[in-house]
C-alpha atoms as a PDB file:
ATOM      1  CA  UNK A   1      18.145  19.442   2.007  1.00  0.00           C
ATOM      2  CA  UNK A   2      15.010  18.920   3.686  1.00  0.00           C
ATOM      3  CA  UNK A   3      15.368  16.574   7.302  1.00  0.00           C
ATOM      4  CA  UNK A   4      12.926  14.131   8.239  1.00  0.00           C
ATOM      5  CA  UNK A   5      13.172  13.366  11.925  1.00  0.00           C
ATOM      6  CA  UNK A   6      16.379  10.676  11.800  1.00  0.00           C
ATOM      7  CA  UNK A   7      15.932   9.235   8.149  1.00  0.00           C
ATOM      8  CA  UNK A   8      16.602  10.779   4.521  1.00  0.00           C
ATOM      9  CA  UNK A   9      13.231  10.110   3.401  1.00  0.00           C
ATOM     10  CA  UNK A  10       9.768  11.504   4.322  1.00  0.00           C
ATOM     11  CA  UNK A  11       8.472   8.576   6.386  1.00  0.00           C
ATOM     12  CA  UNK A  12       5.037   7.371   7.807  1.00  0.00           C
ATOM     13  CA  UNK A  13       6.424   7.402  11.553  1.00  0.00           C
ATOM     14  CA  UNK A  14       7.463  10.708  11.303  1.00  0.00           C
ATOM     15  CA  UNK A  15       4.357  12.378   9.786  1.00  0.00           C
ATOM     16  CA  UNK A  16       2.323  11.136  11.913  1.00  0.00           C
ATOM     17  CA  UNK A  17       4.302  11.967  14.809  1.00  0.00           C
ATOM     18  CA  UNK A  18       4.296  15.630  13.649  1.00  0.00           C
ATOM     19  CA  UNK A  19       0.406  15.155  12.539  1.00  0.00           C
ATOM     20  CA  UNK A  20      -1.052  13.388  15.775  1.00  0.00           C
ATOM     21  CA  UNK A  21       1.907  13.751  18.298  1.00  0.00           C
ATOM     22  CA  UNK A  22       2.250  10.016  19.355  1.00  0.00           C
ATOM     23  CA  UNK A  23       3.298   7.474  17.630  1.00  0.00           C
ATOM     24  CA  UNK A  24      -0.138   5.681  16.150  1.00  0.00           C
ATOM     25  CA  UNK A  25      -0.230   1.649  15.414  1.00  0.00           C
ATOM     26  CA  UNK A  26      -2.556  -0.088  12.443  1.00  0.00           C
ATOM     27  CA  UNK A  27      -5.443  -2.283  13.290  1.00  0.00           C
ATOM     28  CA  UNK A  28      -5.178  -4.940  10.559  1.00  0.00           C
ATOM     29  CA  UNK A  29      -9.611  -5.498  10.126  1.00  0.00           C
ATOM     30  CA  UNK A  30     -11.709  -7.733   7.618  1.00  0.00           C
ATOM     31  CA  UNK A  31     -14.628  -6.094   6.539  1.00  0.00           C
ATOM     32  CA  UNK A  32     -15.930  -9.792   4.955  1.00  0.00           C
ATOM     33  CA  UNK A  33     -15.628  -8.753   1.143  1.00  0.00           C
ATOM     34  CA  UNK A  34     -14.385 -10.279  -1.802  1.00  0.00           C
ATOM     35  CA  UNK A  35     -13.231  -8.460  -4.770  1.00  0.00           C
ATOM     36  CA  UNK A  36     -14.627  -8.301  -8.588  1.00  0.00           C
ATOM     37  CA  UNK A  37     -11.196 -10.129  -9.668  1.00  0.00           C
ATOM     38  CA  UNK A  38     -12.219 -12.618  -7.914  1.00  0.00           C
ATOM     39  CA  UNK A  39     -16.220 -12.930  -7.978  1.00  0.00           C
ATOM     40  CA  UNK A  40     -16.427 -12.999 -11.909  1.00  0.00           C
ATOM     41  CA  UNK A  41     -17.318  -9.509 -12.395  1.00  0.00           C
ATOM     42  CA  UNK A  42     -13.434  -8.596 -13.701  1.00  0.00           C
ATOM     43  CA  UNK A  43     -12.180 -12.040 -13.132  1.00  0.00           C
ATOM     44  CA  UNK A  44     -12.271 -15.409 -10.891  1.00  0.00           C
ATOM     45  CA  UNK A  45      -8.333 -16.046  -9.530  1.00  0.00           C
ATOM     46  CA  UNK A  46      -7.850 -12.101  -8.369  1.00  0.00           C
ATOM     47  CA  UNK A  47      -4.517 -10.403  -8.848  1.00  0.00           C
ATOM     48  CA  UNK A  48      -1.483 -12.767  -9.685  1.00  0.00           C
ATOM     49  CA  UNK A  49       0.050 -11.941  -6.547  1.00  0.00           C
ATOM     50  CA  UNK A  50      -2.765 -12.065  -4.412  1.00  0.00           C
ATOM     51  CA  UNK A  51      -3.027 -14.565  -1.983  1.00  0.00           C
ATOM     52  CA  UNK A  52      -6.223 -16.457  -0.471  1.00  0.00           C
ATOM     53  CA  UNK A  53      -6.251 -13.886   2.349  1.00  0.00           C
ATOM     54  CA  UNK A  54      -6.905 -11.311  -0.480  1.00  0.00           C
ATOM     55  CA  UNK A  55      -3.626  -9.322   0.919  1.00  0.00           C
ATOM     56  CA  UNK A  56      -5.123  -9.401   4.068  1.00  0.00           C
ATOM     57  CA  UNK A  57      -3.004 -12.505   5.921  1.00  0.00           C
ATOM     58  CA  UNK A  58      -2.208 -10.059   8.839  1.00  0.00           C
ATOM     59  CA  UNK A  59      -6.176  -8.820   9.229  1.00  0.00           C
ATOM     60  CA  UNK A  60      -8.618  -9.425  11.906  1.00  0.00           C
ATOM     61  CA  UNK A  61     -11.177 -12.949  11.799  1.00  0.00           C
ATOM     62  CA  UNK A  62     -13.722 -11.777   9.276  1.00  0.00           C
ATOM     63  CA  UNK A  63     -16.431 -13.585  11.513  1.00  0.00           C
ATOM     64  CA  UNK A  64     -16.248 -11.409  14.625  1.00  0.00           C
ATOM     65  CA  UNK A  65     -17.714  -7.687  14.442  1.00  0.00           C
ATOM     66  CA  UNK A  66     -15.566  -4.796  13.744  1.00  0.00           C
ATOM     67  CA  UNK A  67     -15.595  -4.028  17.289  1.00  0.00           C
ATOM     68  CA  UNK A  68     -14.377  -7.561  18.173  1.00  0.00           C
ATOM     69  CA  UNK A  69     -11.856  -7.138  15.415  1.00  0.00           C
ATOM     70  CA  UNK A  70     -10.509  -3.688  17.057  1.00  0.00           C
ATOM     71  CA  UNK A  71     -10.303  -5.509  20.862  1.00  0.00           C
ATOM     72  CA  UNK A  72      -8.313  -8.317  19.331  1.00  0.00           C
ATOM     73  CA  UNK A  73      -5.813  -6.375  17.116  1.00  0.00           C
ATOM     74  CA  UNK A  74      -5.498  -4.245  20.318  1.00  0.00           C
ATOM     75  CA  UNK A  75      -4.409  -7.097  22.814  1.00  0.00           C
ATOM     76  CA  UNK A  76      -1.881  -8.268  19.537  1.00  0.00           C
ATOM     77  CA  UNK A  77      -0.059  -4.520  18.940  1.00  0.00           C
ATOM     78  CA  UNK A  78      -0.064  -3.589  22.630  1.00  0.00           C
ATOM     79  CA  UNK A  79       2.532  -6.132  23.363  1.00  0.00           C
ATOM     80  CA  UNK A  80       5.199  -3.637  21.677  1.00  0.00           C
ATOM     81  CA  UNK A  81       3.253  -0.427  21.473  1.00  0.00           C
ATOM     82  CA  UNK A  82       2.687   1.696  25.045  1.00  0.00           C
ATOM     83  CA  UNK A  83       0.160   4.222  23.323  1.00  0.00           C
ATOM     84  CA  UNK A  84      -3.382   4.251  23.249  1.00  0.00           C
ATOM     85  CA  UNK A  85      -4.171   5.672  19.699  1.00  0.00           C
ATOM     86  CA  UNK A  86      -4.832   3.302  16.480  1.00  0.00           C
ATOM     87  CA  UNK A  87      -5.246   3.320  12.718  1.00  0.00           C
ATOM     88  CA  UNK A  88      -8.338   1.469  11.333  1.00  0.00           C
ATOM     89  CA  UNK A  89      -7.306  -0.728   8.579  1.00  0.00           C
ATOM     90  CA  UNK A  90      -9.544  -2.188   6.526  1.00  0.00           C
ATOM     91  CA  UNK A  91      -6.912  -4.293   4.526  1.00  0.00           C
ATOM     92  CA  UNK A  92      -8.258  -7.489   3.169  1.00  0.00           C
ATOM     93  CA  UNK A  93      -9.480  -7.994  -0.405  1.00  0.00           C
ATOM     94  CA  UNK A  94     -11.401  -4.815  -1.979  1.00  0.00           C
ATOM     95  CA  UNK A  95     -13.064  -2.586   0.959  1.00  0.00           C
ATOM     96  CA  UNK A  96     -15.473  -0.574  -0.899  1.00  0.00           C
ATOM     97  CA  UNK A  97     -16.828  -3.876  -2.761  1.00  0.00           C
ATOM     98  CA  UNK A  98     -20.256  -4.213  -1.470  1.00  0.00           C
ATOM     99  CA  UNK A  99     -23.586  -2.070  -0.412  1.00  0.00           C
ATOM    100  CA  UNK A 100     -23.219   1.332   0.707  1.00  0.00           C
ATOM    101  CA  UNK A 101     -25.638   0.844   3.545  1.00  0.00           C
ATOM    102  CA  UNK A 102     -22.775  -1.957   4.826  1.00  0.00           C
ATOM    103  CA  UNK A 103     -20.030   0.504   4.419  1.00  0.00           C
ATOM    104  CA  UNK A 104     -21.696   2.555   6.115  1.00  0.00           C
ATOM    105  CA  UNK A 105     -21.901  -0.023   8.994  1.00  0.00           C
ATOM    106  CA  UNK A 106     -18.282  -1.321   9.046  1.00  0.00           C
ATOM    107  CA  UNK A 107     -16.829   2.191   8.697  1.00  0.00           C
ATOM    108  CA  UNK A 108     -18.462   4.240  11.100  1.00  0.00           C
ATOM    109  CA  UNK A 109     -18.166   1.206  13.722  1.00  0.00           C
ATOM    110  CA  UNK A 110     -14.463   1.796  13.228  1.00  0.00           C
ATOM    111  CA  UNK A 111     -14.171   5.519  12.994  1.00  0.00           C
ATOM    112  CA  UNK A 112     -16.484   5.598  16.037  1.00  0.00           C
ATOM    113  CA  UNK A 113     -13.969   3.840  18.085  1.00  0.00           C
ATOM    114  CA  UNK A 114     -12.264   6.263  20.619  1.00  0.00           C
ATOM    115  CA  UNK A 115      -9.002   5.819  20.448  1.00  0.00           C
ATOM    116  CA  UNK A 116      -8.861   5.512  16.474  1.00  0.00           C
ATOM    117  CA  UNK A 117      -7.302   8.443  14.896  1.00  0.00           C
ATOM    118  CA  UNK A 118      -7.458   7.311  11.274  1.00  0.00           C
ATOM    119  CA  UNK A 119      -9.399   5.206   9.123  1.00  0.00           C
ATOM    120  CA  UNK A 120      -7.436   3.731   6.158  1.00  0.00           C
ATOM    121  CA  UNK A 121      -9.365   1.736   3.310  1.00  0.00           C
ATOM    122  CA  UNK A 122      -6.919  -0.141   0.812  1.00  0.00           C
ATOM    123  CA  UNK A 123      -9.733  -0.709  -2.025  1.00  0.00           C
ATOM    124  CA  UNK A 124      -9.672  -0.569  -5.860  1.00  0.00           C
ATOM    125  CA  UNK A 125      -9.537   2.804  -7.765  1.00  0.00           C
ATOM    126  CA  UNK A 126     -12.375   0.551 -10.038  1.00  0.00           C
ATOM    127  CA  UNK A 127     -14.239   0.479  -6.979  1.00  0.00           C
ATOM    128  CA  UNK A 128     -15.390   4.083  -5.793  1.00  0.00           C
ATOM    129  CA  UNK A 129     -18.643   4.774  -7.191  1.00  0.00           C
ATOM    130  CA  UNK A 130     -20.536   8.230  -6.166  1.00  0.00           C
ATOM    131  CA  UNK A 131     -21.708   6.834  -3.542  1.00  0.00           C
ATOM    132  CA  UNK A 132     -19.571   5.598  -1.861  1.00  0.00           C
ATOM    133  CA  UNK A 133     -17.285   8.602  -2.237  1.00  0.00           C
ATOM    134  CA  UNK A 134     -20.135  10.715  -0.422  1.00  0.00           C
ATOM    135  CA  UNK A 135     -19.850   7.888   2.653  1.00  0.00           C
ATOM    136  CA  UNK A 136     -16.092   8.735   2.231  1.00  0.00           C
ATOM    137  CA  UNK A 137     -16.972  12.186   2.153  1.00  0.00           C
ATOM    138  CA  UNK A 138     -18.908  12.456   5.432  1.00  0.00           C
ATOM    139  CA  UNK A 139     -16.734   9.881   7.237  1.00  0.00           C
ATOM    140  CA  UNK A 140     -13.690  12.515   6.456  1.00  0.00           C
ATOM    141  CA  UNK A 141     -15.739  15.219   8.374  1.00  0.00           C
ATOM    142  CA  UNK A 142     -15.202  13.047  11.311  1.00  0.00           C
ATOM    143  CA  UNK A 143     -11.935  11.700  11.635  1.00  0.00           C
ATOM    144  CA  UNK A 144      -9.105  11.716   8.409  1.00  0.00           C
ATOM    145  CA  UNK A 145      -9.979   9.078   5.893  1.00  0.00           C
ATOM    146  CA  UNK A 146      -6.864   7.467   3.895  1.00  0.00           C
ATOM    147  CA  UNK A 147      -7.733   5.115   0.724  1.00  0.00           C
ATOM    148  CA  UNK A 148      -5.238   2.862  -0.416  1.00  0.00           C
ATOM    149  CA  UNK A 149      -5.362   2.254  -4.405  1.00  0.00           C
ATOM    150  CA  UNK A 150      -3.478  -0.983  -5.986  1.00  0.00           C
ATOM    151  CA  UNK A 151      -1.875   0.726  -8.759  1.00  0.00           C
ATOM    152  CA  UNK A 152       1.542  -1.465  -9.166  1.00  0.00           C
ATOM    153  CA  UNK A 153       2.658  -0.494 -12.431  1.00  0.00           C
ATOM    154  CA  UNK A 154       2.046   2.114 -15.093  1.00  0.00           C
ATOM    155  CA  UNK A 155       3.156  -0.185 -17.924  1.00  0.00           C
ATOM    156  CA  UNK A 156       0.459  -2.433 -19.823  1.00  0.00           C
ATOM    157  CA  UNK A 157       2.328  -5.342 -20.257  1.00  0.00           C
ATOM    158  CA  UNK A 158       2.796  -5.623 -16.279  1.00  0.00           C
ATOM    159  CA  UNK A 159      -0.717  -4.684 -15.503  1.00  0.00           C
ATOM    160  CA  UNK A 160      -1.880  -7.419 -18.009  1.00  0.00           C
ATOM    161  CA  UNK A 161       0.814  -9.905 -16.750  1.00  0.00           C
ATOM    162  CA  UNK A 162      -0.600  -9.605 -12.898  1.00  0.00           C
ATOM    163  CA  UNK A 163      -4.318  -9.254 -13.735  1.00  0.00           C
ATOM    164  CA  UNK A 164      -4.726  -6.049 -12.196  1.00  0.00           C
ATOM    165  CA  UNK A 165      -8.044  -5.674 -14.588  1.00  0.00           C
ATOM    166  CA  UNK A 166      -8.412  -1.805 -15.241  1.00  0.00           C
ATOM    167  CA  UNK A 167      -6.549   1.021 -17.081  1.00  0.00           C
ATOM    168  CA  UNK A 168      -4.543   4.000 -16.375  1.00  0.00           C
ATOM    169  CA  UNK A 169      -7.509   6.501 -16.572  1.00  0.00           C
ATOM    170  CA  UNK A 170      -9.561   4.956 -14.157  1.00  0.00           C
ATOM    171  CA  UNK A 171      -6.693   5.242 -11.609  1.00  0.00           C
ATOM    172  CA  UNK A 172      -6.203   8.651 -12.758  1.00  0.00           C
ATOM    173  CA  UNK A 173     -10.354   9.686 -12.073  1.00  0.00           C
ATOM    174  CA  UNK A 174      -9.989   7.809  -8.570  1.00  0.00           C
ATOM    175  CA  UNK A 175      -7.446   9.704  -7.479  1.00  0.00           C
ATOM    176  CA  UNK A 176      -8.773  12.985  -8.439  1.00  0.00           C
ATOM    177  CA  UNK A 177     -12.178  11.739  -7.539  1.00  0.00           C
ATOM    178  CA  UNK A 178     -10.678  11.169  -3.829  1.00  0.00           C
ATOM    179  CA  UNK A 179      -8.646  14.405  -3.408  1.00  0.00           C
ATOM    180  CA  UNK A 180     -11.439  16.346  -4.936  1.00  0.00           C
ATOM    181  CA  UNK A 181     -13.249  15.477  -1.301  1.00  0.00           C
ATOM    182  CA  UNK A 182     -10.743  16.160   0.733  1.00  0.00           C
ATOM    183  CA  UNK A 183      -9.421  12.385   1.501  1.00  0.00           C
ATOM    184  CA  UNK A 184      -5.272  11.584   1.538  1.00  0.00           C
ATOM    185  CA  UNK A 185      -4.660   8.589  -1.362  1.00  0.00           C
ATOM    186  CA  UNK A 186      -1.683   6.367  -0.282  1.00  0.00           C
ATOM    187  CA  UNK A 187      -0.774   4.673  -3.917  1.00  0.00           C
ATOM    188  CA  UNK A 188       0.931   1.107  -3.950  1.00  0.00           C
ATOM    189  CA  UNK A 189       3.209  -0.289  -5.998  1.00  0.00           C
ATOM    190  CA  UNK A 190       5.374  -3.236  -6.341  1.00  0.00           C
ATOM    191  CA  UNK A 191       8.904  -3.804  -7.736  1.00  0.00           C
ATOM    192  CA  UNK A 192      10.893  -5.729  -9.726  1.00  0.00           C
ATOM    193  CA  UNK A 193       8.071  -7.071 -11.567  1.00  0.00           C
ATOM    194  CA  UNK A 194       9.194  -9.365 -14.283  1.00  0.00           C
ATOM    195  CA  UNK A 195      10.858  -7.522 -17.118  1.00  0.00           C
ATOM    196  CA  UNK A 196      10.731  -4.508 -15.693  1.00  0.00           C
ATOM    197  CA  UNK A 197      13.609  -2.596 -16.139  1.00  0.00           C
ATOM    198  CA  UNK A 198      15.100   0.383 -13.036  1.00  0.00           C
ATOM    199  CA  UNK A 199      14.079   2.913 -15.797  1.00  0.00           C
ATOM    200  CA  UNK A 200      10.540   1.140 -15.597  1.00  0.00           C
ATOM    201  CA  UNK A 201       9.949   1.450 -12.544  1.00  0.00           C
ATOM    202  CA  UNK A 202      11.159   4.873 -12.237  1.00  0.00           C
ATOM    203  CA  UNK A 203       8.396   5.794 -15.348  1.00  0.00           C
ATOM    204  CA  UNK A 204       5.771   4.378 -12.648  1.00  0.00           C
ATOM    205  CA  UNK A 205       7.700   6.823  -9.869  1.00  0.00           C
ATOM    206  CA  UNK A 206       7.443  10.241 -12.523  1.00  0.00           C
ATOM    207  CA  UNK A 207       4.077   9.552 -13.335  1.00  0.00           C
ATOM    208  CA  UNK A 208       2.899   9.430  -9.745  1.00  0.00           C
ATOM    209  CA  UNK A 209       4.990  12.442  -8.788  1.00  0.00           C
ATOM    210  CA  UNK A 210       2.887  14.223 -11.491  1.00  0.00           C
ATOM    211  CA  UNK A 211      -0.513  13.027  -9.591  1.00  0.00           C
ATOM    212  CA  UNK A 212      -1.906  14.697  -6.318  1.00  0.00           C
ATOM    213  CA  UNK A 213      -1.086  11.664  -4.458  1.00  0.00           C
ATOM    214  CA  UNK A 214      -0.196  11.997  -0.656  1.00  0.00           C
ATOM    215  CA  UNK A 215       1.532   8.490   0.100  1.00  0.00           C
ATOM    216  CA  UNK A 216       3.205   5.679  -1.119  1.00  0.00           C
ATOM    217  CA  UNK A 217       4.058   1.867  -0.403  1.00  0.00           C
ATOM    218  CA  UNK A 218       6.458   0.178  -2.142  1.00  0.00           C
ATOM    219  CA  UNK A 219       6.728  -3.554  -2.169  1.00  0.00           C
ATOM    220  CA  UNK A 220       9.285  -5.871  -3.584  1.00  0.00           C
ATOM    221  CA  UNK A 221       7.383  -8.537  -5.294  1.00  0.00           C
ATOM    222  CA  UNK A 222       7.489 -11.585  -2.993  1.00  0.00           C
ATOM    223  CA  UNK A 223       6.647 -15.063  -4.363  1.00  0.00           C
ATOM    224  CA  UNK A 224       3.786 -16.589  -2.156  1.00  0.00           C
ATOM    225  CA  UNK A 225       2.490 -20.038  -1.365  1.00  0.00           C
ATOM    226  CA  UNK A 226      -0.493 -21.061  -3.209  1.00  0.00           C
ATOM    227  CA  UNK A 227      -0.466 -18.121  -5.687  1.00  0.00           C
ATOM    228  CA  UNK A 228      -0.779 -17.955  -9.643  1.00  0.00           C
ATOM    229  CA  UNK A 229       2.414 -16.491  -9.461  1.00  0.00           C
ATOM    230  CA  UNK A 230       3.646 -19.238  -7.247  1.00  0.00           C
ATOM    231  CA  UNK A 231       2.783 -21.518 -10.387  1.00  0.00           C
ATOM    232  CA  UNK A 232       4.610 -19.233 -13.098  1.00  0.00           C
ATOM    233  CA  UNK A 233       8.022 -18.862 -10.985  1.00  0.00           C
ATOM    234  CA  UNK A 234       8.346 -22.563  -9.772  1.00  0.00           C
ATOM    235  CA  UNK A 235       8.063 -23.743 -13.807  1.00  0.00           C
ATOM    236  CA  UNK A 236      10.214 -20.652 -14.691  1.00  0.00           C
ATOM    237  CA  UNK A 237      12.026 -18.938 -12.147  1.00  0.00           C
ATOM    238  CA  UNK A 238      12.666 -14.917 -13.255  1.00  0.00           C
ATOM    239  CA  UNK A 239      15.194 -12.783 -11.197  1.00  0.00           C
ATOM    240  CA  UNK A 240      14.906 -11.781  -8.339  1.00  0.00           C
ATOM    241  CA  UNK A 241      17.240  -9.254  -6.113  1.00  0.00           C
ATOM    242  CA  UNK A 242      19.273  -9.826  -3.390  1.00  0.00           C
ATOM    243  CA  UNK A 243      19.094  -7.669  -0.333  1.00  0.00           C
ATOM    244  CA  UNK A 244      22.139  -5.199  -1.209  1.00  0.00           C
ATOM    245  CA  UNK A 245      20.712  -5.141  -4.918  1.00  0.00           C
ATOM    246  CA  UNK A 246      16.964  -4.353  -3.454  1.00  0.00           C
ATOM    247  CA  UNK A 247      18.457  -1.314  -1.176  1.00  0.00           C
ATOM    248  CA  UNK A 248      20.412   0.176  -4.262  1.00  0.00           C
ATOM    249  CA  UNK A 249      17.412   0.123  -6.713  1.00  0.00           C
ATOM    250  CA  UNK A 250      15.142   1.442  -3.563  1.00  0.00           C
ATOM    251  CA  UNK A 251      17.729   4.515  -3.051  1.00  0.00           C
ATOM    252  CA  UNK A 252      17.657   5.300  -6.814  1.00  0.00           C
ATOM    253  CA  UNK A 253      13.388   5.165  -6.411  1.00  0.00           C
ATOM    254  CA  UNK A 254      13.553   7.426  -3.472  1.00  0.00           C
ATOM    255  CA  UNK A 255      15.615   9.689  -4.424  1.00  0.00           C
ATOM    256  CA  UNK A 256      13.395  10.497  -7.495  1.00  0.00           C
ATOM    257  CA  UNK A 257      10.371  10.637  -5.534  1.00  0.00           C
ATOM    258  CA  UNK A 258       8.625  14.137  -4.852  1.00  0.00           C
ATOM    259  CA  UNK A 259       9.709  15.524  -1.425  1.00  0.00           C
ATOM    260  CA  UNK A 260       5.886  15.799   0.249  1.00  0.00           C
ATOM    261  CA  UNK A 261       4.861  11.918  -0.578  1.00  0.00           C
ATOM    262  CA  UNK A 262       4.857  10.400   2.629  1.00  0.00           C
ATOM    263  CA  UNK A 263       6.660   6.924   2.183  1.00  0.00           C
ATOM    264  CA  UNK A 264       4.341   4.318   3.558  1.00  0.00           C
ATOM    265  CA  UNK A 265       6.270   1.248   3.366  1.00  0.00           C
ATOM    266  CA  UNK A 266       9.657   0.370   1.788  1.00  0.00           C
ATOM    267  CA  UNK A 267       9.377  -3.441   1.038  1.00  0.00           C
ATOM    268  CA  UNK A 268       6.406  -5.119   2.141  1.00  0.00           C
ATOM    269  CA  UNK A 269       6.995  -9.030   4.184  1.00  0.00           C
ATOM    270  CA  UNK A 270       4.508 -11.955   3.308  1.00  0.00           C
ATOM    271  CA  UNK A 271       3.703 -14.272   5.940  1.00  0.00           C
ATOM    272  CA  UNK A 272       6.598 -16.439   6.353  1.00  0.00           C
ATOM    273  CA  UNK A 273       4.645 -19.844   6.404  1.00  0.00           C
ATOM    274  CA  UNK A 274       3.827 -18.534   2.784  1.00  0.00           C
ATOM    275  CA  UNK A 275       6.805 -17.152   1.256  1.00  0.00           C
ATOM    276  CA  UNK A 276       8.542 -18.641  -1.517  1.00  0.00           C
ATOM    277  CA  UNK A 277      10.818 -16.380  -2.492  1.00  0.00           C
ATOM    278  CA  UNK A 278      13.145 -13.939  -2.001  1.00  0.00           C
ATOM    279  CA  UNK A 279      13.478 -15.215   1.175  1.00  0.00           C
ATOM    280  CA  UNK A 280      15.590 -12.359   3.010  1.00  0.00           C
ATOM    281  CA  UNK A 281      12.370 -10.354   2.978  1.00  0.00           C
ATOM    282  CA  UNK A 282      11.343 -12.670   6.203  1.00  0.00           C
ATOM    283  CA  UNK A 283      13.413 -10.640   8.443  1.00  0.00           C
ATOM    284  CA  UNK A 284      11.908  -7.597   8.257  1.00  0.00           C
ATOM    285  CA  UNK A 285      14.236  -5.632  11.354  1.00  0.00           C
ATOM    286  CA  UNK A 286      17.283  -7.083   9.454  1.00  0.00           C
ATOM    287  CA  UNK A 287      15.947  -5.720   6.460  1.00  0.00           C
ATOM    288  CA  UNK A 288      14.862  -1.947   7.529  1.00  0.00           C
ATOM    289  CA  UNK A 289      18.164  -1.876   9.264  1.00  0.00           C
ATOM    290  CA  UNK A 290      20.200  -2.421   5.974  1.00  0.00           C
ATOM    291  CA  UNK A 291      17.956   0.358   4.222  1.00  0.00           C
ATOM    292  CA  UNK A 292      18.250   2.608   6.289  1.00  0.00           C
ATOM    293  CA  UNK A 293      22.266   2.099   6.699  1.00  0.00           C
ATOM    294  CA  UNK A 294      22.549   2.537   2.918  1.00  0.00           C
ATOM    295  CA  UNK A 295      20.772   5.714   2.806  1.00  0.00           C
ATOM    296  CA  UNK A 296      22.773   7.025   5.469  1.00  0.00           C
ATOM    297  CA  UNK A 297      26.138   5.975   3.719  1.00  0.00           C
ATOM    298  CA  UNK A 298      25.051   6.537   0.670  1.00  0.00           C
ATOM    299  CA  UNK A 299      23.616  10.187   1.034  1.00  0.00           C
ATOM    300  CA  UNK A 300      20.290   8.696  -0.570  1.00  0.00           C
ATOM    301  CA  UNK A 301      17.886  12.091  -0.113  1.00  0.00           C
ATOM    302  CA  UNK A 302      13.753  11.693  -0.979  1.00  0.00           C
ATOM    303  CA  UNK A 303      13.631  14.574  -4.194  1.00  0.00           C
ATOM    304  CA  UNK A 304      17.233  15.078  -4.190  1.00  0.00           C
ATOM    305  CA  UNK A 305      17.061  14.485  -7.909  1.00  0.00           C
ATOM    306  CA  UNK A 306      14.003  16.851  -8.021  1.00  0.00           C
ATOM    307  CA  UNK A 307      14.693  18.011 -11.931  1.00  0.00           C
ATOM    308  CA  UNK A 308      13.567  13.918 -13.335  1.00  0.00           C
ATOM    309  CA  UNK A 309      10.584  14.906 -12.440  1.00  0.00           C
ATOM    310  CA  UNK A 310       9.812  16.611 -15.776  1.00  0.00           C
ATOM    311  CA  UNK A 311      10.667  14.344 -17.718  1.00  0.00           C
ATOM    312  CA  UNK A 312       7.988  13.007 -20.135  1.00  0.00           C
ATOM    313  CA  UNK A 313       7.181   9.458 -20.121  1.00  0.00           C
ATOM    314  CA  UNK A 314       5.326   6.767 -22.180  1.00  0.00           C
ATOM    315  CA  UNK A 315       2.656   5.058 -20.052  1.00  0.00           C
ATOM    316  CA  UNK A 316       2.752   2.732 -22.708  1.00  0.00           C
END
């Protein structure tokens, strides 16, 4: 079976130690965009999930340059890291939402940095029009370019449930739209959405390993203050799993994963002053610890059940 550094699974750390030969830290940036779930164009409350921060509570001050941003996030991450090299992360709301002539601005501010290595782009596959995938394109000739797509769930019902306003197809074009220029697509997706099954989720998990995607993240679905979602579990409260249920269902996702996705994140933690529920996901050493304790004693391997992979599956 294939080893990955220390862990049974193909993980960020360890790619891009093998990639850039240091470990590399994220600088969490707000470009200052909003998102057509939110402006009226899709919709006006955004994603069910979503918080006010537009899943950017950990970003930079959207009022200070890029630059500024970078100099800040440094002096935060440099208080545990001892490198000098950085990820540009332009995480909150949609990143590719406005003018190209901005993008243009933001990005190249950020990839221009020296000491950034990467620039990552969490955006909406909805969201990539041809020009802006020629900006992508030319930024990539520079330094690597990773976009981040919000993809969640393959099922209908879920999609509609969360508001995630588009359909399989155009996730499907972004993604070949993306790799078709040369630039890595890191794919998110949350579990345990509400009446989704472990067979559910692991139609989501086929269906990606069938699509030229280069990374995942997968996130638990955490409860957050001041949400839609917040509304819908506090009149009705829907399960939920505990931390040793959470590992279990995460080594029976990873183990039917393709063997070259490179595992972004395993669970995903919501500010603390925010979260509702489950609440175990606050401490976040606690909870990497237990994961990676279970795979170890479990002999959880990434593609170790490599045949599921061809197995056909409704995307409803």
């Amino acid at each position: 079976m294939k080893q990955w550094g220390d862990k049974r699974y193909y993980s960020l750390d360890y790619y891009i130690k093998i990639t850039f030969g240091e470990k590399l830290y994220k600088l969490s940036l707000d470009g200052g965009m909003t998102c057509p779930n939110r402006d009226g164009k899709i919709g006006h409350r955004g994603c069910i999930f979503c918080s006010s921060g537009g899943s950017g509570d950990f970003a930079g001050d959207r009022r200070l340059s890029i630059r500024e941003q970078i100099n800040q996030a440094k002096l935060l991450v440099d208080r545990k890291h001892t490198g000098s090299s950085y990820i540009a992360y332009f995480q909150a709301y949609t990143n590719t939402y406005a003018p190209v002539n901005y993008l243009e601005k933001i990005f190249t501010e950020a990839i221009n940095e020296p000491h950034v290595r990467i620039l990552s782009i969490a955006t909406r596959p909805d969201c990539l029009s041809p020009e802006v995938l020629e900006l992508l394109s030319r930024l990539n000739k520079i330094k690597p370019v990773w976009v981040e797509l919000g993809l969640q769930t393959i099922h209908k019902e879920s999609a509609a449930f969360i508001r995630r306003g588009y359909d399989l197809d155009v996730f499907e074009k972004a993604v070949y739209d993306l790799k078709n220029i040369g630039i890595a697509v890191i794919t998110h997706v949350i579990l345990c959405l509400p009446n989704e099954s472990t067979e559910k989720m692991l139609e989501t998990i086929f269906y990606l390993n069938k699509l030229p995607i280069d990374g995942i993240k997968l996130q638990l679905l955490h409860i957050l203050k001041g949400t839609d979602l917040e509304n819908v579990y506090m009149a009705d409260p829907f399960y939920l799993p505990d931390l040793e249920e959470y590992v279990k269902l995460l080594g029976d996702i990873i183990s039917h994963l393709r063997e070259d996705i490179v595992i972004h994140r395993l669970t995903g933690d919501g500010p603390k002053t925010l979260l509702i529920a489950p609440l175990w996901t606050g401490n976040k050493r606690m909870v990497l610890n237990r994961i990676q304790k279970y795979f170890k004693d479990a002999d959880i391997w990434q593609g170790k059940e490599i045949s599921c992979q061809n197995h056909l599956h409704s995307t409803n």
